[in-house]
PDB file of N, CA and C in Angstrom:
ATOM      1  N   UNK A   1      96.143 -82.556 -63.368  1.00  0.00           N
ATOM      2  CA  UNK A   1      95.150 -81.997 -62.496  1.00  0.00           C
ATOM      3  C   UNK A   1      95.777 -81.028 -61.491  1.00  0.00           C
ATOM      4  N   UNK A   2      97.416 -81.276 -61.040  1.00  0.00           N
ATOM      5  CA  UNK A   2      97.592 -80.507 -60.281  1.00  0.00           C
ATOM      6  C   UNK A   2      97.664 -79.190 -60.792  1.00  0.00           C
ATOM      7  N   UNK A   3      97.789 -79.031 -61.847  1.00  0.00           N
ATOM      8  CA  UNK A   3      98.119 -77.940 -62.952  1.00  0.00           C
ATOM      9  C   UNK A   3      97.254 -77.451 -62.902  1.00  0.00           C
ATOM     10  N   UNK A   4      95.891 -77.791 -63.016  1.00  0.00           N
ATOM     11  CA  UNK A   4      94.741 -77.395 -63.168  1.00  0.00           C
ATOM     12  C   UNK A   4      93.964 -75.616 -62.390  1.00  0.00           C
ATOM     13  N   UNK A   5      93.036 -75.166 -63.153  1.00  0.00           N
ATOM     14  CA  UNK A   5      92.391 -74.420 -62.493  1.00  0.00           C
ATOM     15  C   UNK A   5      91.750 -74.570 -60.950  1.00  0.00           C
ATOM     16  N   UNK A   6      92.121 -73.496 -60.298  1.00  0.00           N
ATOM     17  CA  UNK A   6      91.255 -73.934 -58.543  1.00  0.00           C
ATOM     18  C   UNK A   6      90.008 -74.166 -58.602  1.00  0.00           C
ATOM     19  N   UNK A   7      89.716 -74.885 -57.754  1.00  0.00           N
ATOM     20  CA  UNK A   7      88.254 -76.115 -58.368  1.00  0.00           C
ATOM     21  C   UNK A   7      87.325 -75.203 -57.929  1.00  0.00           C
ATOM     22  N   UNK A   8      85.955 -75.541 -58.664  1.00  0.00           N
ATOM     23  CA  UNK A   8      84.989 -74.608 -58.504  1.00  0.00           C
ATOM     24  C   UNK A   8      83.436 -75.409 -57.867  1.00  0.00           C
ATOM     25  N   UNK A   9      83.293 -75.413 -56.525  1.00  0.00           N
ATOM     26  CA  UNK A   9      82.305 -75.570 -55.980  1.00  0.00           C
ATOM     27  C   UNK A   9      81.210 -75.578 -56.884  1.00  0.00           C
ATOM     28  N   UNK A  10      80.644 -76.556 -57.585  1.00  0.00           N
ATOM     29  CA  UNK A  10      79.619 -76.468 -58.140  1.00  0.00           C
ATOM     30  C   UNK A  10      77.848 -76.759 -57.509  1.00  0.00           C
ATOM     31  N   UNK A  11      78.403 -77.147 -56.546  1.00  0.00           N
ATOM     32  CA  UNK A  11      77.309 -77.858 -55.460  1.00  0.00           C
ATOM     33  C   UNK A  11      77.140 -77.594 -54.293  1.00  0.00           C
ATOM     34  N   UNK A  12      76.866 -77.894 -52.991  1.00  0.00           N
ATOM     35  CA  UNK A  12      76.624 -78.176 -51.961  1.00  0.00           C
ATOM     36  C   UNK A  12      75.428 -78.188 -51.032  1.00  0.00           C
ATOM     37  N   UNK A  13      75.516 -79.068 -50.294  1.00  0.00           N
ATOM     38  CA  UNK A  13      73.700 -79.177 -49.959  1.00  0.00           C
ATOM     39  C   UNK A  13      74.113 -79.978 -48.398  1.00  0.00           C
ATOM     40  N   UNK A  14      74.192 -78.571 -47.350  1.00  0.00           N
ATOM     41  CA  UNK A  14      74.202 -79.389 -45.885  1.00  0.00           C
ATOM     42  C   UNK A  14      72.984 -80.554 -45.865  1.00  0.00           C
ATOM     43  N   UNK A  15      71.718 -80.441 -46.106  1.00  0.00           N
ATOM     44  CA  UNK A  15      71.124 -81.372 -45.836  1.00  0.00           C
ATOM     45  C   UNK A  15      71.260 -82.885 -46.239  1.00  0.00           C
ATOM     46  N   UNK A  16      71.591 -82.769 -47.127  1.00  0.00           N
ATOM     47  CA  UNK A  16      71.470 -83.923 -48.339  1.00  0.00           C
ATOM     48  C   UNK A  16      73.571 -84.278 -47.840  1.00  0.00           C
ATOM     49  N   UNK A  17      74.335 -83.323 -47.440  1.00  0.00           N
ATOM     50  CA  UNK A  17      75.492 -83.965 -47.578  1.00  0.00           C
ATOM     51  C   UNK A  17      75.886 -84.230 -48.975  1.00  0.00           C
ATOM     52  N   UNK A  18      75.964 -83.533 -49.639  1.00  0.00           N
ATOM     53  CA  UNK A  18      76.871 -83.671 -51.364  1.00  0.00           C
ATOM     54  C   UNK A  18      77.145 -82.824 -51.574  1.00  0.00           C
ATOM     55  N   UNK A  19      78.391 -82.532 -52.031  1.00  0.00           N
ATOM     56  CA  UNK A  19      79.917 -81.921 -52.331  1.00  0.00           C
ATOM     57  C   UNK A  19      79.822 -82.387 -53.796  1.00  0.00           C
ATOM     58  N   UNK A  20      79.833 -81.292 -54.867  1.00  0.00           N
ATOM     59  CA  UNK A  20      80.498 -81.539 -56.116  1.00  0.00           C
ATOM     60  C   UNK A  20      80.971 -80.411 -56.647  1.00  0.00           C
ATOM     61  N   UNK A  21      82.797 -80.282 -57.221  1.00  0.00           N
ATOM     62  CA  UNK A  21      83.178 -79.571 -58.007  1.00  0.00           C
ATOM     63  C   UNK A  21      83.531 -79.962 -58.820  1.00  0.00           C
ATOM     64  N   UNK A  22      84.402 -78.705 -59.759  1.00  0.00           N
ATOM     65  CA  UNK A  22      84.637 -79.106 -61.066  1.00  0.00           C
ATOM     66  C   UNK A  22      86.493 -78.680 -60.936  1.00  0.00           C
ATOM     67  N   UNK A  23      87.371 -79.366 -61.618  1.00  0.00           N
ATOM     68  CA  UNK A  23      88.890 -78.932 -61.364  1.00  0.00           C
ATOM     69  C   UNK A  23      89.486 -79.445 -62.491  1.00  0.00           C
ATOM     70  N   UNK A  24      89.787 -78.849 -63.648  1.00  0.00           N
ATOM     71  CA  UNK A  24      90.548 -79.657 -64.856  1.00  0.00           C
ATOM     72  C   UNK A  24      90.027 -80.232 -65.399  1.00  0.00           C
ATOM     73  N   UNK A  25      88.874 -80.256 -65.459  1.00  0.00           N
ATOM     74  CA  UNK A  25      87.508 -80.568 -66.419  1.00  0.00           C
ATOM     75  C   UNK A  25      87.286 -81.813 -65.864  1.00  0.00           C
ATOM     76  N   UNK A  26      87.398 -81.996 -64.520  1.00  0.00           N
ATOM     77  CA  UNK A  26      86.656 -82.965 -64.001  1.00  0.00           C
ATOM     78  C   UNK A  26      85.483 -82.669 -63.033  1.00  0.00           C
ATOM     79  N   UNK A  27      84.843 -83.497 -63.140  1.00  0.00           N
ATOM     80  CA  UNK A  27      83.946 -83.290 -61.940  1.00  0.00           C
ATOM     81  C   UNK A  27      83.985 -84.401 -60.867  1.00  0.00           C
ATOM     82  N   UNK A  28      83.835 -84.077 -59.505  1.00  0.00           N
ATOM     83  CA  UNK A  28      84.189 -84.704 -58.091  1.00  0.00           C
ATOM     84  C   UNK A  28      82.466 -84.622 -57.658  1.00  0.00           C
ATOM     85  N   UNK A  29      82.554 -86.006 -57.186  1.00  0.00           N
ATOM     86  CA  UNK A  29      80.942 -86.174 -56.740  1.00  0.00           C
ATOM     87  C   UNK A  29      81.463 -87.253 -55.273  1.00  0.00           C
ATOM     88  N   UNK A  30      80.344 -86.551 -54.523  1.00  0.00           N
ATOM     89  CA  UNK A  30      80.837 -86.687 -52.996  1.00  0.00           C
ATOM     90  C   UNK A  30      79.456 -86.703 -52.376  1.00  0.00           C
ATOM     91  N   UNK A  31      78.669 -88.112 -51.586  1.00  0.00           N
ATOM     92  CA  UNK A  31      78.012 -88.105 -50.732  1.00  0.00           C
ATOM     93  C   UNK A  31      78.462 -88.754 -49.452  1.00  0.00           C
ATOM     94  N   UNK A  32      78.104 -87.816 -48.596  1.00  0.00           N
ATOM     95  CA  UNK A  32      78.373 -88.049 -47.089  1.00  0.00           C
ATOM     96  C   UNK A  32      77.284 -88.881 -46.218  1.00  0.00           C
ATOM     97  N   UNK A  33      76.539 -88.477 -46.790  1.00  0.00           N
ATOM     98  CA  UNK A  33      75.522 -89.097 -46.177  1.00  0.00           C
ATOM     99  C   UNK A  33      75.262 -90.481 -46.040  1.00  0.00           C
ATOM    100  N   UNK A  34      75.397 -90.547 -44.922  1.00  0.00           N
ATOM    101  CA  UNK A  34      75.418 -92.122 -44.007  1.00  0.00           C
ATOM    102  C   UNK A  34      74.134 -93.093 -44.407  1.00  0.00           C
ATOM    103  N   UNK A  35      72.960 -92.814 -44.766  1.00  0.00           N
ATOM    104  CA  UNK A  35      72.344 -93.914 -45.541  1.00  0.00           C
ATOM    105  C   UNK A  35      71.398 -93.469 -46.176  1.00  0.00           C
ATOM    106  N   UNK A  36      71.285 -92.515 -47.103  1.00  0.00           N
ATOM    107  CA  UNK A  36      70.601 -91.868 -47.918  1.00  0.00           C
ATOM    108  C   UNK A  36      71.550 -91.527 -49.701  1.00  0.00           C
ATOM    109  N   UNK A  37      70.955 -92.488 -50.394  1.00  0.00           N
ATOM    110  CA  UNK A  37      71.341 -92.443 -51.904  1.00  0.00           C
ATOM    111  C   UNK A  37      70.367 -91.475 -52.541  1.00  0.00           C
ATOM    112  N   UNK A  38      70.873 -91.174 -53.677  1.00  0.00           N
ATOM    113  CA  UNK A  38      70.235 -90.080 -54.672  1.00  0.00           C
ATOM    114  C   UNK A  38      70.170 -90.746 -55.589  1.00  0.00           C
ATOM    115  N   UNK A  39      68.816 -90.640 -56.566  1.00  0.00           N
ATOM    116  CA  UNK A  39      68.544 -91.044 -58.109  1.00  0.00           C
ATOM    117  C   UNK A  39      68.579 -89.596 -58.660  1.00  0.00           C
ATOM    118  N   UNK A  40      68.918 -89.091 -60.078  1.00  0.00           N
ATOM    119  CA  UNK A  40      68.791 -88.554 -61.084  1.00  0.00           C
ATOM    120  C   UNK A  40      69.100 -86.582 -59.529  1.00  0.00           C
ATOM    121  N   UNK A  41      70.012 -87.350 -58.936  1.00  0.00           N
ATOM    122  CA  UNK A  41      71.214 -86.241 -58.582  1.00  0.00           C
ATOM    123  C   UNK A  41      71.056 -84.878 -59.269  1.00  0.00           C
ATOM    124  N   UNK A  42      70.495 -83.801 -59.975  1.00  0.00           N
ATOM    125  CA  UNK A  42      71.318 -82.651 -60.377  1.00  0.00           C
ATOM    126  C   UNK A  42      72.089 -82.095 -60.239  1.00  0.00           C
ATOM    127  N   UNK A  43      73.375 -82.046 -60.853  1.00  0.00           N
ATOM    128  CA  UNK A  43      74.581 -81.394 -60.967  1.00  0.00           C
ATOM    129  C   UNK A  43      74.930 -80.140 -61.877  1.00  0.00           C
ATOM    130  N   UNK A  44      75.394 -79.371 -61.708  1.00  0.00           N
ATOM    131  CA  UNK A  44      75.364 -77.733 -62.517  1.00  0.00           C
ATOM    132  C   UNK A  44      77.252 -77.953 -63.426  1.00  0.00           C
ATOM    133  N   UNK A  45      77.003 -78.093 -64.312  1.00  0.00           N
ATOM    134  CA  UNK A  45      78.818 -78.008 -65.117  1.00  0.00           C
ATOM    135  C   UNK A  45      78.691 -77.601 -65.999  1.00  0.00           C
ATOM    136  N   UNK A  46      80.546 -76.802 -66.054  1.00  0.00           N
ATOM    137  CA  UNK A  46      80.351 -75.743 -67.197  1.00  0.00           C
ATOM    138  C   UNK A  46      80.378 -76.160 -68.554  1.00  0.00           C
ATOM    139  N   UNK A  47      81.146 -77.651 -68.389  1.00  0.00           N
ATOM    140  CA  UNK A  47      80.889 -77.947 -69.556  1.00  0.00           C
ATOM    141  C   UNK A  47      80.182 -79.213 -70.537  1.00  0.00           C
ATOM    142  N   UNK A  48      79.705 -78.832 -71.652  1.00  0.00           N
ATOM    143  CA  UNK A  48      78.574 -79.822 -72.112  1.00  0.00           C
ATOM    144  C   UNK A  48      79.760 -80.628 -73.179  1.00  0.00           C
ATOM    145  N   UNK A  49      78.409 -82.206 -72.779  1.00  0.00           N
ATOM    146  CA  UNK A  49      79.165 -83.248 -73.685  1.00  0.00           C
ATOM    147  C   UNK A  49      79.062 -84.583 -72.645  1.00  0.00           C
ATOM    148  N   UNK A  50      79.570 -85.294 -73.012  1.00  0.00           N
ATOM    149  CA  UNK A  50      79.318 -87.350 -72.744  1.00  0.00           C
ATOM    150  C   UNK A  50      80.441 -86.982 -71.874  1.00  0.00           C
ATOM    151  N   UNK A  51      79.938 -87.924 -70.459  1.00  0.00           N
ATOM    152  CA  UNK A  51      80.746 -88.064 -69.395  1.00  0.00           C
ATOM    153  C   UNK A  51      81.217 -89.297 -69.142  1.00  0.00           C
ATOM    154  N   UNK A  52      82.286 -89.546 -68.469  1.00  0.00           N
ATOM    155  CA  UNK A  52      82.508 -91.155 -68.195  1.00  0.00           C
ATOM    156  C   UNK A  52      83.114 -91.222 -66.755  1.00  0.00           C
ATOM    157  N   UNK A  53      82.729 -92.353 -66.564  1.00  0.00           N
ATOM    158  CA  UNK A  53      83.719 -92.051 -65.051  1.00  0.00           C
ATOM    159  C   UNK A  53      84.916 -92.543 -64.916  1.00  0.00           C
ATOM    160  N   UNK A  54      85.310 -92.311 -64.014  1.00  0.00           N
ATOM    161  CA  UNK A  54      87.078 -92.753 -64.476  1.00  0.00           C
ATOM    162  C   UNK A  54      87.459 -93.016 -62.891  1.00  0.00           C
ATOM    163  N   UNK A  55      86.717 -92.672 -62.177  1.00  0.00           N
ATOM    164  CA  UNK A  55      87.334 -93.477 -60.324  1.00  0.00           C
ATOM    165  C   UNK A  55      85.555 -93.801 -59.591  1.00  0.00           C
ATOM    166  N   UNK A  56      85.376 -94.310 -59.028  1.00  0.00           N
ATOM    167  CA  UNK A  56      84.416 -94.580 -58.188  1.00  0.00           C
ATOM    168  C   UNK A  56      84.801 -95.700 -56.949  1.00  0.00           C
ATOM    169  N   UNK A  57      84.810 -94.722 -55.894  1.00  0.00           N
ATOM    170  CA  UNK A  57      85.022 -95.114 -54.402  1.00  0.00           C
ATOM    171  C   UNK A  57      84.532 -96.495 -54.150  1.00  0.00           C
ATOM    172  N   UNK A  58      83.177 -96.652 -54.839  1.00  0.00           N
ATOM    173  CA  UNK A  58      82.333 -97.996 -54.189  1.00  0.00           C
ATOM    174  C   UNK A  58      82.389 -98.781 -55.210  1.00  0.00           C
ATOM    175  N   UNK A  59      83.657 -98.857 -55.665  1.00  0.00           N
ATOM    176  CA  UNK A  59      84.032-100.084 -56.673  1.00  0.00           C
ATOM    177  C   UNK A  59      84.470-101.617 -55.362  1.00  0.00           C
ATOM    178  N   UNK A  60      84.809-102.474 -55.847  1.00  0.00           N
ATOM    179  CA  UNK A  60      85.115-103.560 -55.272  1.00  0.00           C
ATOM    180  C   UNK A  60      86.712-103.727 -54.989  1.00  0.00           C
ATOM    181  N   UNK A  61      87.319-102.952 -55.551  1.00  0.00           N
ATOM    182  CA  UNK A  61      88.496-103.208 -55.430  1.00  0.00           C
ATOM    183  C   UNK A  61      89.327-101.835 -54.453  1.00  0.00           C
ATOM    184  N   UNK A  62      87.838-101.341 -54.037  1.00  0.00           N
ATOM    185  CA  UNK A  62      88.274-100.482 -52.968  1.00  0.00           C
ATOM    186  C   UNK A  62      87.449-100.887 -51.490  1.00  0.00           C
ATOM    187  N   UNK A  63      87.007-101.995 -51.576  1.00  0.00           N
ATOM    188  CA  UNK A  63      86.359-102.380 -50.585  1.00  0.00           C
ATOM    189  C   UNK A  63      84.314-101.942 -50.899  1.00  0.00           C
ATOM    190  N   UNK A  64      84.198-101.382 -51.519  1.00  0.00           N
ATOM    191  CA  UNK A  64      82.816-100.706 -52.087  1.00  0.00           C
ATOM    192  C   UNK A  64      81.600-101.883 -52.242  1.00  0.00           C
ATOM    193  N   UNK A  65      79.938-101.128 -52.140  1.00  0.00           N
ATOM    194  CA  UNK A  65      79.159-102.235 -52.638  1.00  0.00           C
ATOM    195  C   UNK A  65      78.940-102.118 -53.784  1.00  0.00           C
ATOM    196  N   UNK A  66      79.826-101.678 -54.702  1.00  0.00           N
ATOM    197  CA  UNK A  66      79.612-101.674 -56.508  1.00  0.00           C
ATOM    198  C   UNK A  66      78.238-101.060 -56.584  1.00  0.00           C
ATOM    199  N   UNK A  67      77.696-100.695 -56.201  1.00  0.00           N
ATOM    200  CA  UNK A  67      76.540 -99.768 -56.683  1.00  0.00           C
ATOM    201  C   UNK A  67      76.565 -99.379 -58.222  1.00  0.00           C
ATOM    202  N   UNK A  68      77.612 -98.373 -58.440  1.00  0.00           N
ATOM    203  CA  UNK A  68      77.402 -97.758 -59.080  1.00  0.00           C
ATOM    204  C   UNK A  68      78.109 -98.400 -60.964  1.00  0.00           C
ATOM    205  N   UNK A  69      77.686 -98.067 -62.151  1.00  0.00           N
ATOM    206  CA  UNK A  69      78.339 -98.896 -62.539  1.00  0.00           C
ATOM    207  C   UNK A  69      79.028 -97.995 -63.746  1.00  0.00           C
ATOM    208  N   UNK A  70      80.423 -98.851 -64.016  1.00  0.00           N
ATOM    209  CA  UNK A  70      81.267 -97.737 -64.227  1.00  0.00           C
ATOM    210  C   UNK A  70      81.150 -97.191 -65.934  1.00  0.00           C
ATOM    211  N   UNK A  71      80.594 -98.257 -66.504  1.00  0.00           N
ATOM    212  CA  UNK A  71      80.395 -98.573 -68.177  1.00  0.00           C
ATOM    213  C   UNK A  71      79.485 -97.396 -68.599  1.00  0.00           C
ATOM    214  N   UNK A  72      78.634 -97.116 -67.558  1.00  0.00           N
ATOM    215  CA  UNK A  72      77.518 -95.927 -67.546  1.00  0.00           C
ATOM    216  C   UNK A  72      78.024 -94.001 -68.633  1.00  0.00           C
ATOM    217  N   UNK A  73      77.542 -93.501 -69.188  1.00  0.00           N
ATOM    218  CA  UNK A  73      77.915 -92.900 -69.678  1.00  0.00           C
ATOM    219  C   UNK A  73      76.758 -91.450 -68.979  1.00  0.00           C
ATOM    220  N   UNK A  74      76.962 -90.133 -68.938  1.00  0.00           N
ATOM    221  CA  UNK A  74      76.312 -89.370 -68.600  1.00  0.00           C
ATOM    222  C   UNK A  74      76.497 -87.886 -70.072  1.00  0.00           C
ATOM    223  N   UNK A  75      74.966 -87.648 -70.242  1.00  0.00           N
ATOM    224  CA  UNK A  75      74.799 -86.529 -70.819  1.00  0.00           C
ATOM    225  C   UNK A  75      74.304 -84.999 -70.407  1.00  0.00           C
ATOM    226  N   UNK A  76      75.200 -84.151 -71.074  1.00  0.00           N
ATOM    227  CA  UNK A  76      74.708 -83.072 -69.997  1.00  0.00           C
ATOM    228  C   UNK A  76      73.341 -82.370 -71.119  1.00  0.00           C
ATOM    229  N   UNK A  77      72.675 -81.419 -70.037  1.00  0.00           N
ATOM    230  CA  UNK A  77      71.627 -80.973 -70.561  1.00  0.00           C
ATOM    231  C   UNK A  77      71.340 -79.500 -70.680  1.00  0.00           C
ATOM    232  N   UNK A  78      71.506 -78.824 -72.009  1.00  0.00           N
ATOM    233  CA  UNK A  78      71.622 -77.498 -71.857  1.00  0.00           C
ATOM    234  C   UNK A  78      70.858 -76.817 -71.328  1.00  0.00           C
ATOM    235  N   UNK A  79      71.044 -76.603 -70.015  1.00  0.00           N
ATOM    236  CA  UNK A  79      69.918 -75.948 -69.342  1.00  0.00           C
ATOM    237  C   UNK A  79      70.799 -75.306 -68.234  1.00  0.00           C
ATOM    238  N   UNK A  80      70.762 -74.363 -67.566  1.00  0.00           N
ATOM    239  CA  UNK A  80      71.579 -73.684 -66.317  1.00  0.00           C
ATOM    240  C   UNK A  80      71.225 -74.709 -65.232  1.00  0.00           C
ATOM    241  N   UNK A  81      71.941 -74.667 -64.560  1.00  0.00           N
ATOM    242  CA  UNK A  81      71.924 -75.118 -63.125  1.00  0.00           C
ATOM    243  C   UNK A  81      72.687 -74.533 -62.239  1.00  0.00           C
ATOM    244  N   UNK A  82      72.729 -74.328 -60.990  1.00  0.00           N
ATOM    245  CA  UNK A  82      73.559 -73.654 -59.946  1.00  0.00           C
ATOM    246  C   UNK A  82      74.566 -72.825 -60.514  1.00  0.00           C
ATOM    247  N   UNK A  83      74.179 -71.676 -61.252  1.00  0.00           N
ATOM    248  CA  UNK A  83      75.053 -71.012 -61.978  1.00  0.00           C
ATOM    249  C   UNK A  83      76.075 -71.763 -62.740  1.00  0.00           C
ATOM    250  N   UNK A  84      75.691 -72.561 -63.923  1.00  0.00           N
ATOM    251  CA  UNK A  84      76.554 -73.403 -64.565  1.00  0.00           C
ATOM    252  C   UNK A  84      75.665 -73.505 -65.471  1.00  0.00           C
ATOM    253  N   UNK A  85      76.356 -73.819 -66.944  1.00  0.00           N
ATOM    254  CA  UNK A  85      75.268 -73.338 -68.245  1.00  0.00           C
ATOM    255  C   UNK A  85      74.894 -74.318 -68.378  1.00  0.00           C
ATOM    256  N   UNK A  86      75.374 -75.817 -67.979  1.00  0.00           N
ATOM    257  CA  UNK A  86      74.318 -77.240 -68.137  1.00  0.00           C
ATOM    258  C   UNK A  86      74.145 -78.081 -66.987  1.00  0.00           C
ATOM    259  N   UNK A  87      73.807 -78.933 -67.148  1.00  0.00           N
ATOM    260  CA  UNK A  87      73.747 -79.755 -65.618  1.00  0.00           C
ATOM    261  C   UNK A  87      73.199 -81.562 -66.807  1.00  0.00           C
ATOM    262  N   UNK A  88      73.639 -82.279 -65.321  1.00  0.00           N
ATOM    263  CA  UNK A  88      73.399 -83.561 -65.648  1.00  0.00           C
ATOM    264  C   UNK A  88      72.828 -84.505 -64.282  1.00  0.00           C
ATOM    265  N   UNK A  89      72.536 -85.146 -64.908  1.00  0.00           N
ATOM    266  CA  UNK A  89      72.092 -86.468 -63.321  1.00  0.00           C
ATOM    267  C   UNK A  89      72.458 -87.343 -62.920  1.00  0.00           C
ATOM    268  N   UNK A  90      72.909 -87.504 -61.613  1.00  0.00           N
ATOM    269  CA  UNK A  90      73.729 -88.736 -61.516  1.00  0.00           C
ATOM    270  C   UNK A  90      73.150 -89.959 -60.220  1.00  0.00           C
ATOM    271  N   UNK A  91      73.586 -90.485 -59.901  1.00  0.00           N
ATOM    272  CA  UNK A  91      73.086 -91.488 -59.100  1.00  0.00           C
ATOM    273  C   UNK A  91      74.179 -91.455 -57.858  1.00  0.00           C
ATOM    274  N   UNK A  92      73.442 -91.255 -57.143  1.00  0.00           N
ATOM    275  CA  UNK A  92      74.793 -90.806 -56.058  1.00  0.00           C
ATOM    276  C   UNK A  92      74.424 -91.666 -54.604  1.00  0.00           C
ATOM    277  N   UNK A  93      75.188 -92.981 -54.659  1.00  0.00           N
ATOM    278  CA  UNK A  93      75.157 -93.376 -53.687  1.00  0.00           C
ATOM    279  C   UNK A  93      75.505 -93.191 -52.521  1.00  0.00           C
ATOM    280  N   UNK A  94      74.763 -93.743 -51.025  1.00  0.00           N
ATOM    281  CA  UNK A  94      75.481 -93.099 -49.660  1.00  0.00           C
ATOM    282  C   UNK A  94      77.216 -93.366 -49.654  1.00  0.00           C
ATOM    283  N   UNK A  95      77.736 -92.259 -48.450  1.00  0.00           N
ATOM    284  CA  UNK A  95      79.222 -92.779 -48.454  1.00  0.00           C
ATOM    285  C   UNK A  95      80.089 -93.321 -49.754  1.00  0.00           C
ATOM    286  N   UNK A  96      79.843 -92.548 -50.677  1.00  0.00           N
ATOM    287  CA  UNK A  96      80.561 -92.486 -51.739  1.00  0.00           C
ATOM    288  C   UNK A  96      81.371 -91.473 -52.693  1.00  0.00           C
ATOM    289  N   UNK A  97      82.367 -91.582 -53.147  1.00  0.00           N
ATOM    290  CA  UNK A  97      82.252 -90.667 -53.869  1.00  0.00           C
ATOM    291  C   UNK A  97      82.926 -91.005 -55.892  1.00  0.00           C
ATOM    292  N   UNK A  98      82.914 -90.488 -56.447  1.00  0.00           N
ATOM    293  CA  UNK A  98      83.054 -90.697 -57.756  1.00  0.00           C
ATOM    294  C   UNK A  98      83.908 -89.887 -58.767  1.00  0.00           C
ATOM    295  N   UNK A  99      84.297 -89.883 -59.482  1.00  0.00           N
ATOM    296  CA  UNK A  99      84.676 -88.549 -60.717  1.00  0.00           C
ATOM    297  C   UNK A  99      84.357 -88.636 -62.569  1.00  0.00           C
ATOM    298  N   UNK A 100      83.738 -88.073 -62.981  1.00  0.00           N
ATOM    299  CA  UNK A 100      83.280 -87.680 -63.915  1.00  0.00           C
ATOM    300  C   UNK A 100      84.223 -87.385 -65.143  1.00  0.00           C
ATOM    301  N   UNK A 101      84.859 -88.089 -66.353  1.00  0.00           N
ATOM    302  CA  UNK A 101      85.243 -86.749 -66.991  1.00  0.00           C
ATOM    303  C   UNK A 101      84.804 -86.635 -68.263  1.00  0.00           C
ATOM    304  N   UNK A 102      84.944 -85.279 -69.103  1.00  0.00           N
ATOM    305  CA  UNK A 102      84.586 -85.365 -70.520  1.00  0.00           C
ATOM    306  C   UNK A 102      85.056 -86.796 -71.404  1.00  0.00           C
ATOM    307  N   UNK A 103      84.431 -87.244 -72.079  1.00  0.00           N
ATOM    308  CA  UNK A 103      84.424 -88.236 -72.860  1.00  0.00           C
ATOM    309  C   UNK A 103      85.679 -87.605 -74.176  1.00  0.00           C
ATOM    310  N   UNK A 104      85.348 -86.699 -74.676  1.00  0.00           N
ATOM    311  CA  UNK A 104      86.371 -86.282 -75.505  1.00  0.00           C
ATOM    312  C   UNK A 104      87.610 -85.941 -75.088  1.00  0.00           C
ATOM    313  N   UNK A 105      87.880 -85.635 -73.520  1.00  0.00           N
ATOM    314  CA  UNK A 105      89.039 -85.410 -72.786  1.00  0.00           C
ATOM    315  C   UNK A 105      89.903 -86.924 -72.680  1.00  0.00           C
ATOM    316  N   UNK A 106      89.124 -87.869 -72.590  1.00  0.00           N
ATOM    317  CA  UNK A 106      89.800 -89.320 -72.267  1.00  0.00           C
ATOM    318  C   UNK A 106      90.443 -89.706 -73.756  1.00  0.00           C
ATOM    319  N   UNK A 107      90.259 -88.958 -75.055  1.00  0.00           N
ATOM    320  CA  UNK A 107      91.028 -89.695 -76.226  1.00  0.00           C
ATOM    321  C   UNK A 107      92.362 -89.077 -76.354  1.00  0.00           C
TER     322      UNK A 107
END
């Protein structure tokens, strides 16, 4: 990752408080927001295909309320979003944050 391309702001939303880019074909999902969760999140990425997560902040073994769960798989949807040729949805709990990566990248 350090290798990686400079990450590309795919998101941001002062109101809402969420931060998401993309850096080495990952995606970084970031809510700030102090007690406001998101269902079915839209996210804009460049690239399509089965996501998995591979870190989440509000796991238990980081002190977290497990919200989120990690077995979960995400599909993207060919459709543009925030200047990005697909987008997907995620569940984005308060004070959390997460990372995303291609499913075919993890073999």
């Amino acid at each position: 990752m350090i290798c990686g391309k400079m990450a590309y702001t795919s998101w941001k939303h002062d109101q809402d408080k969420v931060i998401a880019f993309e850096r080495a074909n990952l995606l970084f999902v970031f809510n700030f927001h102090v007690n406001k969760s998101y269902t079915d999140y839209k996210i804009g990425v460049n690239k399509s295909g089965k996501y998995k997560m591979i870190l989440d902040s509000d796991a238990e073994e980081f002190g977290g309320h497990q919200r989120l769960d990690s077995s979960c798989e995400w599909f993207t949807f060919p459709h543009e979003y925030a200047n990005r040729a697909n987008h997907l949805c995620v569940y984005a709990p308060s004070r959390c944050c997460f990372v995303l990566a291609l499913d075919s990248d993890l073999s």
